[in-house]
C-alpha atoms as a PDB file:
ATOM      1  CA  UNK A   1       1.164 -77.062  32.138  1.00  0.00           C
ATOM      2  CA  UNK A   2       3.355 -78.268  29.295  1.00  0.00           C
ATOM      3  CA  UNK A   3       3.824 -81.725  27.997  1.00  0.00           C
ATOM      4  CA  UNK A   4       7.061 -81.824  30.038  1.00  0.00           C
ATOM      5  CA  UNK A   5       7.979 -81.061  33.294  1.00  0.00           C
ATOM      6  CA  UNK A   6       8.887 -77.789  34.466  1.00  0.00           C
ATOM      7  CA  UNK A   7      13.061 -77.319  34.809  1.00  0.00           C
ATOM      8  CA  UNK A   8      12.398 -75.246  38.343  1.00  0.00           C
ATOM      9  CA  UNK A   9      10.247 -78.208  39.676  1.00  0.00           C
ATOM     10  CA  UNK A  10      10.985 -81.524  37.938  1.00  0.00           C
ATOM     11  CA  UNK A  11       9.416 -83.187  40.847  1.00  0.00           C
ATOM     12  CA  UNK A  12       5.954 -81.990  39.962  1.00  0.00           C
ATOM     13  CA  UNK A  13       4.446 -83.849  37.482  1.00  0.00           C
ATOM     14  CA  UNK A  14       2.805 -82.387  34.256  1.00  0.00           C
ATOM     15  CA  UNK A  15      -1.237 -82.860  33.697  1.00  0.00           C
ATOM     16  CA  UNK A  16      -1.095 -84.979  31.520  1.00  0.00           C
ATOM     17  CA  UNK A  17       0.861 -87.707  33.762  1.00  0.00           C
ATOM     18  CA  UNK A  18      -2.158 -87.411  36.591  1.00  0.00           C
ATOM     19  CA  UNK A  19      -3.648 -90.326  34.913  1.00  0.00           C
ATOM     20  CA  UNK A  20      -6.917 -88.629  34.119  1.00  0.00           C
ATOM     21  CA  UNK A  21      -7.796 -89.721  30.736  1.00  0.00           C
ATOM     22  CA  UNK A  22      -9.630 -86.343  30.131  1.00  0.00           C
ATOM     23  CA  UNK A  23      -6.010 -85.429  30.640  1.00  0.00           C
ATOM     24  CA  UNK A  24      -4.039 -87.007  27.995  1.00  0.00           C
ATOM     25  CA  UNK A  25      -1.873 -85.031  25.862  1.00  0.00           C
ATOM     26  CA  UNK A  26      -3.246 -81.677  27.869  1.00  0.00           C
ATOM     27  CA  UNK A  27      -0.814 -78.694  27.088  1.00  0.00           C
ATOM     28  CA  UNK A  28      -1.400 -75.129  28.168  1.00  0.00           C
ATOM     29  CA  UNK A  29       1.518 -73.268  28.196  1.00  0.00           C
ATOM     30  CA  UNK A  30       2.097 -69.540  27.665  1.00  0.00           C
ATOM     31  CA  UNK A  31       4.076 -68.512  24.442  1.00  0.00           C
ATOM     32  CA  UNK A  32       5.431 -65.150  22.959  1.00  0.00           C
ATOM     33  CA  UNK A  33       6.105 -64.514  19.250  1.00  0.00           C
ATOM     34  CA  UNK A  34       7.479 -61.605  17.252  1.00  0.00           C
ATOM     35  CA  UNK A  35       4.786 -60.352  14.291  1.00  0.00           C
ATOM     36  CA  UNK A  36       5.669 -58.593  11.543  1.00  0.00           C
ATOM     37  CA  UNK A  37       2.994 -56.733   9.244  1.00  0.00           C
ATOM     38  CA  UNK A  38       0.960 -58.606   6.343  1.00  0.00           C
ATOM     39  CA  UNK A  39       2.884 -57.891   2.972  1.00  0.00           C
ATOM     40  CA  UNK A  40       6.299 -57.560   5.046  1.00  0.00           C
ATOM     41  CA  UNK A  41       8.976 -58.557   2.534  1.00  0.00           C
ATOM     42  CA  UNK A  42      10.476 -61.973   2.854  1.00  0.00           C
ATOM     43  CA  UNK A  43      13.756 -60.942   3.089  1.00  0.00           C
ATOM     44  CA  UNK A  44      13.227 -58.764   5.953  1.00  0.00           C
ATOM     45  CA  UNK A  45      10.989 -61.799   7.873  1.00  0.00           C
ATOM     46  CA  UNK A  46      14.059 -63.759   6.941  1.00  0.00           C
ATOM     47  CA  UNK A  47      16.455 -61.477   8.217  1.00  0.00           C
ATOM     48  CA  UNK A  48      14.014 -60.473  11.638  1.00  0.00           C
ATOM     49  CA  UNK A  49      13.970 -64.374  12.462  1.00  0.00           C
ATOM     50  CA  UNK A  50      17.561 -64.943  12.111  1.00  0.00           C
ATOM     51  CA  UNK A  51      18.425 -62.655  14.531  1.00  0.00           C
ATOM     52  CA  UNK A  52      16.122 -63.431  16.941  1.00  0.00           C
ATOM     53  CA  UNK A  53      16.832 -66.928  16.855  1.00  0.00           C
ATOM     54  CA  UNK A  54      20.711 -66.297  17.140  1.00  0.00           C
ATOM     55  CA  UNK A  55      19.442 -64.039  20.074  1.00  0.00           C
ATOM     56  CA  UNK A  56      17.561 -66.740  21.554  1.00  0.00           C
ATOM     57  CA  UNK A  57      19.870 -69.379  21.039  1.00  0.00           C
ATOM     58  CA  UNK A  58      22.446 -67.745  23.173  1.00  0.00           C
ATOM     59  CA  UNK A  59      23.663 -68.944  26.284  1.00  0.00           C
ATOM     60  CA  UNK A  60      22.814 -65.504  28.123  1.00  0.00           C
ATOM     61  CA  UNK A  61      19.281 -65.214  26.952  1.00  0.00           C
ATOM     62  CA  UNK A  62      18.777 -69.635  27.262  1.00  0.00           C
ATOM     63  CA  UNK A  63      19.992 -69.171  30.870  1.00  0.00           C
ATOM     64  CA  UNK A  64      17.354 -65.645  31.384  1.00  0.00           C
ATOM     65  CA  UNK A  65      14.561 -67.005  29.986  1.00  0.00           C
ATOM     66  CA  UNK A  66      14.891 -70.456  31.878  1.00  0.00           C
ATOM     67  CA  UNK A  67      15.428 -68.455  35.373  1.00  0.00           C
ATOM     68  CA  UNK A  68      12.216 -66.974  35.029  1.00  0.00           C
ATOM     69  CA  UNK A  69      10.287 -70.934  34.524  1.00  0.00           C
ATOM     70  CA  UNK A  70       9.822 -70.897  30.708  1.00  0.00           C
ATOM     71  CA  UNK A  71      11.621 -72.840  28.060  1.00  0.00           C
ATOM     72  CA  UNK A  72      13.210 -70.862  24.626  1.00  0.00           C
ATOM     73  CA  UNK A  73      11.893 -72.162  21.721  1.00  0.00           C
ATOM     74  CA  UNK A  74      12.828 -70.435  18.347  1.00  0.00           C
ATOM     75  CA  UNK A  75      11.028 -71.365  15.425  1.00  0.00           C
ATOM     76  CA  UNK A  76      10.744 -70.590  11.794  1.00  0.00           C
ATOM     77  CA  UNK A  77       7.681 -68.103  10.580  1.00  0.00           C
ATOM     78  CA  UNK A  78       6.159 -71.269   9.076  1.00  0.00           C
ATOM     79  CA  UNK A  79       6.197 -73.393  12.074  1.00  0.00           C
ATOM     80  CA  UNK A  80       5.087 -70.010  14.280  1.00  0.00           C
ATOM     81  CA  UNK A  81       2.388 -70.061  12.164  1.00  0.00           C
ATOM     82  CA  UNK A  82       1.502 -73.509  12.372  1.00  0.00           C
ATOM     83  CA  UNK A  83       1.434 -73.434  15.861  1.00  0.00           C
ATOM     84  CA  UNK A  84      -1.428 -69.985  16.224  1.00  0.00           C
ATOM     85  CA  UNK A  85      -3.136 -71.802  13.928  1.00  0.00           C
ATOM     86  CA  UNK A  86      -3.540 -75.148  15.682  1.00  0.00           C
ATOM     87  CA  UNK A  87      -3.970 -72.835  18.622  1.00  0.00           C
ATOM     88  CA  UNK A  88      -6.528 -70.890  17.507  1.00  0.00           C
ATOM     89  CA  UNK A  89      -8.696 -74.301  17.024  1.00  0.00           C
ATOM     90  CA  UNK A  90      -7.620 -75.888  19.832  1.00  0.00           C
ATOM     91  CA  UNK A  91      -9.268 -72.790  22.312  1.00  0.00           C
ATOM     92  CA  UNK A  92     -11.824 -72.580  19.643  1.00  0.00           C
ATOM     93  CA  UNK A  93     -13.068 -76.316  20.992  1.00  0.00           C
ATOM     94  CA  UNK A  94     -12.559 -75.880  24.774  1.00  0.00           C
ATOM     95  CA  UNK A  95     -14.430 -72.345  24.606  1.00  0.00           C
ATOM     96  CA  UNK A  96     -17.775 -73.899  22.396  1.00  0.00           C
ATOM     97  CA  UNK A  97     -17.437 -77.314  25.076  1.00  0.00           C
ATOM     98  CA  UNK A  98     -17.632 -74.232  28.112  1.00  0.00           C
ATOM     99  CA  UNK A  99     -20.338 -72.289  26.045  1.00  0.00           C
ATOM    100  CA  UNK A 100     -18.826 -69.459  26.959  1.00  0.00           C
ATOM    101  CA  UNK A 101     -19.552 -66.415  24.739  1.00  0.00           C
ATOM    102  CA  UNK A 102     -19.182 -62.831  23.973  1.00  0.00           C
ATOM    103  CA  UNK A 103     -21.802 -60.315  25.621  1.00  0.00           C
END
Protein backbone atom coordinates (compact mmCIF):
# COMPACT_ATOMS: atom_id res chain seq x y z
CA UNK A 1 0.00 0.00 0.00
CA UNK A 2 1.18 3.56 -0.54
CA UNK A 3 0.86 6.50 1.71
CA UNK A 4 -2.13 7.56 -0.44
CA UNK A 5 -4.97 6.02 -1.68
CA UNK A 6 -5.13 4.12 -4.73
CA UNK A 7 -6.80 6.33 -7.90
CA UNK A 8 -8.82 2.89 -9.05
CA UNK A 9 -10.23 2.52 -5.44
CA UNK A 10 -10.23 5.78 -3.46
CA UNK A 11 -12.73 4.22 -1.23
CA UNK A 12 -10.26 1.80 0.25
CA UNK A 13 -8.25 3.19 2.68
CA UNK A 14 -4.35 2.98 2.77
CA UNK A 15 -2.54 0.97 5.86
CA UNK A 16 -1.50 3.40 7.37
CA UNK A 17 -5.14 5.04 8.02
CA UNK A 18 -6.32 1.48 9.79
CA UNK A 19 -5.39 3.07 12.97
CA UNK A 20 -2.88 0.43 13.95
CA UNK A 21 -0.06 2.25 15.41
CA UNK A 22 2.36 -0.53 14.17
CA UNK A 23 0.91 0.99 11.04
CA UNK A 24 1.87 4.52 10.92
CA UNK A 25 3.60 5.88 8.04
CA UNK A 26 3.61 2.05 6.46
CA UNK A 27 4.46 2.30 2.63
CA UNK A 28 5.05 -0.67 0.38
CA UNK A 29 4.61 0.11 -2.96
CA UNK A 30 6.20 -1.38 -6.09
CA UNK A 31 8.59 0.97 -8.12
CA UNK A 32 10.58 0.68 -11.49
CA UNK A 33 13.73 2.68 -12.35
CA UNK A 34 15.98 2.93 -15.38
CA UNK A 35 19.96 2.04 -14.43
CA UNK A 36 22.62 3.02 -16.27
CA UNK A 37 26.26 1.45 -15.79
CA UNK A 38 28.81 2.74 -12.98
CA UNK A 39 31.24 5.30 -14.74
CA UNK A 40 28.31 6.21 -17.34
CA UNK A 41 29.10 9.79 -18.36
CA UNK A 42 27.03 12.52 -16.87
CA UNK A 43 25.98 13.90 -19.85
CA UNK A 44 24.52 10.83 -21.15
CA UNK A 45 22.61 10.14 -17.44
CA UNK A 46 21.56 13.70 -18.05
CA UNK A 47 20.40 13.26 -21.38
CA UNK A 48 18.75 9.35 -20.53
CA UNK A 49 16.65 11.12 -17.64
CA UNK A 50 15.41 13.92 -19.64
CA UNK A 51 13.85 11.90 -21.96
CA UNK A 52 12.37 9.63 -19.87
CA UNK A 53 10.91 12.12 -17.78
CA UNK A 54 9.45 14.08 -20.87
CA UNK A 55 8.23 10.46 -21.73
CA UNK A 56 6.69 10.04 -18.49
CA UNK A 57 5.31 13.28 -18.10
CA UNK A 58 3.12 12.87 -21.09
CA UNK A 59 -0.42 12.72 -21.08
CA UNK A 60 -0.43 9.26 -23.08
CA UNK A 61 1.99 7.46 -20.88
CA UNK A 62 0.31 9.50 -17.29
CA UNK A 63 -3.06 8.13 -18.52
CA UNK A 64 -1.24 4.17 -19.34
CA UNK A 65 0.50 3.90 -16.43
CA UNK A 66 -2.49 5.10 -14.14
CA UNK A 67 -4.95 2.48 -16.04
CA UNK A 68 -2.92 -0.23 -14.96
CA UNK A 69 -3.21 1.07 -10.73
CA UNK A 70 0.24 2.73 -10.37
CA UNK A 71 1.13 6.36 -10.10
CA UNK A 72 4.19 8.03 -12.57
CA UNK A 73 6.69 9.44 -10.67
CA UNK A 74 9.85 10.80 -12.51
CA UNK A 75 12.68 11.70 -10.56
CA UNK A 76 16.17 12.97 -10.87
CA UNK A 77 19.24 10.23 -10.61
CA UNK A 78 19.95 11.85 -7.22
CA UNK A 79 16.60 11.53 -5.73
CA UNK A 80 16.36 7.75 -7.52
CA UNK A 81 19.15 7.16 -5.62
CA UNK A 82 18.05 8.46 -2.48
CA UNK A 83 15.12 6.56 -2.55
CA UNK A 84 17.13 2.58 -3.17
CA UNK A 85 19.07 3.72 -0.63
CA UNK A 86 16.50 4.46 2.07
CA UNK A 87 14.99 1.34 0.61
CA UNK A 88 17.60 -0.81 0.92
CA UNK A 89 17.58 0.00 4.91
CA UNK A 90 14.21 0.14 5.30
CA UNK A 91 13.83 -3.97 4.09
CA UNK A 92 17.13 -4.33 5.71
CA UNK A 93 15.09 -3.69 9.28
CA UNK A 94 11.83 -5.58 8.54
CA UNK A 95 13.95 -8.70 7.21
CA UNK A 96 16.52 -8.79 10.65
CA UNK A 97 12.86 -8.02 12.89
CA UNK A 98 11.46 -11.48 10.70
CA UNK A 99 14.94 -13.23 11.13
CA UNK A 100 14.62 -14.36 8.01
CA UNK A 101 17.89 -15.41 6.30
CA UNK A 102 19.71 -16.82 3.42
CA UNK A 103 20.19 -20.78 3.31
Amino acid sequence: TSATRSSQLPQVPTIAESGLPEFKGFEAVGWLGLMAPKGTPRPVVDRLNREVVDILNGPDMQKFIRDRGSEPAPTTPEAMDQFIASEIVEWGKAVKQSGASVD
